[in-house]
Every structure is written in structure tokens, then in C-alpha cells.
Protein backbone atom coordinates (compact mmCIF):
# COMPACT_ATOMS: atom_id res chain seq x y z
CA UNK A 1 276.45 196.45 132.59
CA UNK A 2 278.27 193.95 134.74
CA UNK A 3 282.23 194.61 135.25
CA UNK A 4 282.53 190.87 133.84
CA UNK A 5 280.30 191.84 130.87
CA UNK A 6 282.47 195.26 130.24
CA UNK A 7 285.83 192.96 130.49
CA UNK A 8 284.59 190.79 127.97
CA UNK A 9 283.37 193.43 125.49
CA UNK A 10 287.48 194.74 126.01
CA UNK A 11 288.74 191.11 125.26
CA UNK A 12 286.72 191.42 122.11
CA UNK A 13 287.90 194.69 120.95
CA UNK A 14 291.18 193.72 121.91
CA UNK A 15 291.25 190.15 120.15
CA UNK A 16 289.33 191.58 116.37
CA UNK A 17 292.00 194.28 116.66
CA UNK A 18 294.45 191.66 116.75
CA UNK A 19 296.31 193.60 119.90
CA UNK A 20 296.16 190.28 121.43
CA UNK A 21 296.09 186.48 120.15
CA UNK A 22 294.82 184.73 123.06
CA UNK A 23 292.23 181.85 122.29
CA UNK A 24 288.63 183.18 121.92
CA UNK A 25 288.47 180.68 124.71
CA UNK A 26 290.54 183.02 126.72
CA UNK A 27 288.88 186.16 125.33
CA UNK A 28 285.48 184.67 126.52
CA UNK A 29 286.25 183.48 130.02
CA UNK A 30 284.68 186.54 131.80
CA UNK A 31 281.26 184.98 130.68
CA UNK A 32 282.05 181.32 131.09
CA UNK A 33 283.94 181.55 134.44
CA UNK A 34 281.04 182.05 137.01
CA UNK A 35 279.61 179.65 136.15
CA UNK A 36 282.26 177.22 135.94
CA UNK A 37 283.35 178.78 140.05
CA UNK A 38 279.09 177.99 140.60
CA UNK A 39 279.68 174.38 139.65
CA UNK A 40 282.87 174.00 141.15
CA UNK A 41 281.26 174.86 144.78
CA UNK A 42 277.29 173.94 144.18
CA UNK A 43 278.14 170.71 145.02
CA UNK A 44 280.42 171.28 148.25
CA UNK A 45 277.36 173.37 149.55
CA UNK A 46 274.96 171.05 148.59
CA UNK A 47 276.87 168.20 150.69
CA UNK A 48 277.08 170.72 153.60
CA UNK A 49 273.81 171.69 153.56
CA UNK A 50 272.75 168.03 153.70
CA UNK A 51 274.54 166.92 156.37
CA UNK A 52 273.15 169.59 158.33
CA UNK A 53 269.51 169.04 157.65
CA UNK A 54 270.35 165.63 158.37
CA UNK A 55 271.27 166.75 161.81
CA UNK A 56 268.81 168.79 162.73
CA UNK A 57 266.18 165.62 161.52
CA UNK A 58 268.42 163.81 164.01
CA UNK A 59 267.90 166.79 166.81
CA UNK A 60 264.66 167.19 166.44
CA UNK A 61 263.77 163.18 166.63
CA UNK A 62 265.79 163.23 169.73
CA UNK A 63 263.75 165.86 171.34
CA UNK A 64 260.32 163.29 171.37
CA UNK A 65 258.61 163.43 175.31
CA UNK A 66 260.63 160.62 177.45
CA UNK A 67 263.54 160.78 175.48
CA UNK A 68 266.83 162.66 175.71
CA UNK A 69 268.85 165.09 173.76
CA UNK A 70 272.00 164.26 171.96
CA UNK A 71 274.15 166.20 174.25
CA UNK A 72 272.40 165.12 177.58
CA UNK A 73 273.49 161.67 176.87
CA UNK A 74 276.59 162.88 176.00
CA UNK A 75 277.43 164.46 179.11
CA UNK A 76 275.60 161.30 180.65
CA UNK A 77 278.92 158.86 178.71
CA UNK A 78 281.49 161.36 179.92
CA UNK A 79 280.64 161.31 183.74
CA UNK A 80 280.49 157.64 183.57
CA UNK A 81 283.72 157.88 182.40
CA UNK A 82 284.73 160.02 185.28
């Protein structure tokens, strides 16, 4: 058994006992939490993972015969700057 899953079953005890009046709410959150934290960051990932998917499309696209890399044409900009 998890350590989540052993904190809960001591919330129980606890709370039927009456040794504590939190909210079952309360008394519950070691099951409820991880996946509240999962869907809290799923969706920062899954915008992060895009993005670089989306770049490595980009990179390989850029790496066609004839044609330059990204970064080749960006050194290309900066000694024209120069």
C-alpha cells in the first residue's frame, strides 16, 4: 500500500473516532490530490512538449538538400551585421 493510501486510511480512523473534525473533504485529500497536482501541470507539459515538436518539424524542414539550417542563417544575419 501506497504512503498516500496508508495516510488516508489514518484520516479515516482519525475522523470516525472523532479525534479530528476536519471536512471529509480534508480527510480525503491524500486520494484526490494527485490528481488534482496531474491536472494542474498536464497541461503546462503538454504546451511544452508542443512547442518543441513544433521545432524540431521546423528543424527538420530546414534541413531539405539546397537549403540551410536555422542557425547557419543565423550566423549568416549576425556577420552582416558586423
Amino acid at each position: 500500500m501506497s504512503f498516500l493510501g496508508v495516510l488516508t486510511l489514518i484520516f479515516i480512523v482519525l475522523k470516525l473516532t472523532g479525534s479530528i473534525t476536519w471536512s471529509w473533504w480534508w480527510v480525503l485529500c491524500p486520494l484526490w490530490a494527485p490528481l488534482a497536482i496531474f491536472l494542474a501541470i498536464f497541461p503546462v507539459w503538454s504546451s511544452y512538449r508542443s512547442r518543441l515538436l513544433k521545432k524540431q518539424e521546423e528543424d527538420l524542414r530546414d534541413l531539405r538538400p539546397g537549403r540551410r539550417s536555422r542557425f547557419e542563417q543565423e550566423v549568416e544575419n549576425l556577420k552582416k551585421e558586423n
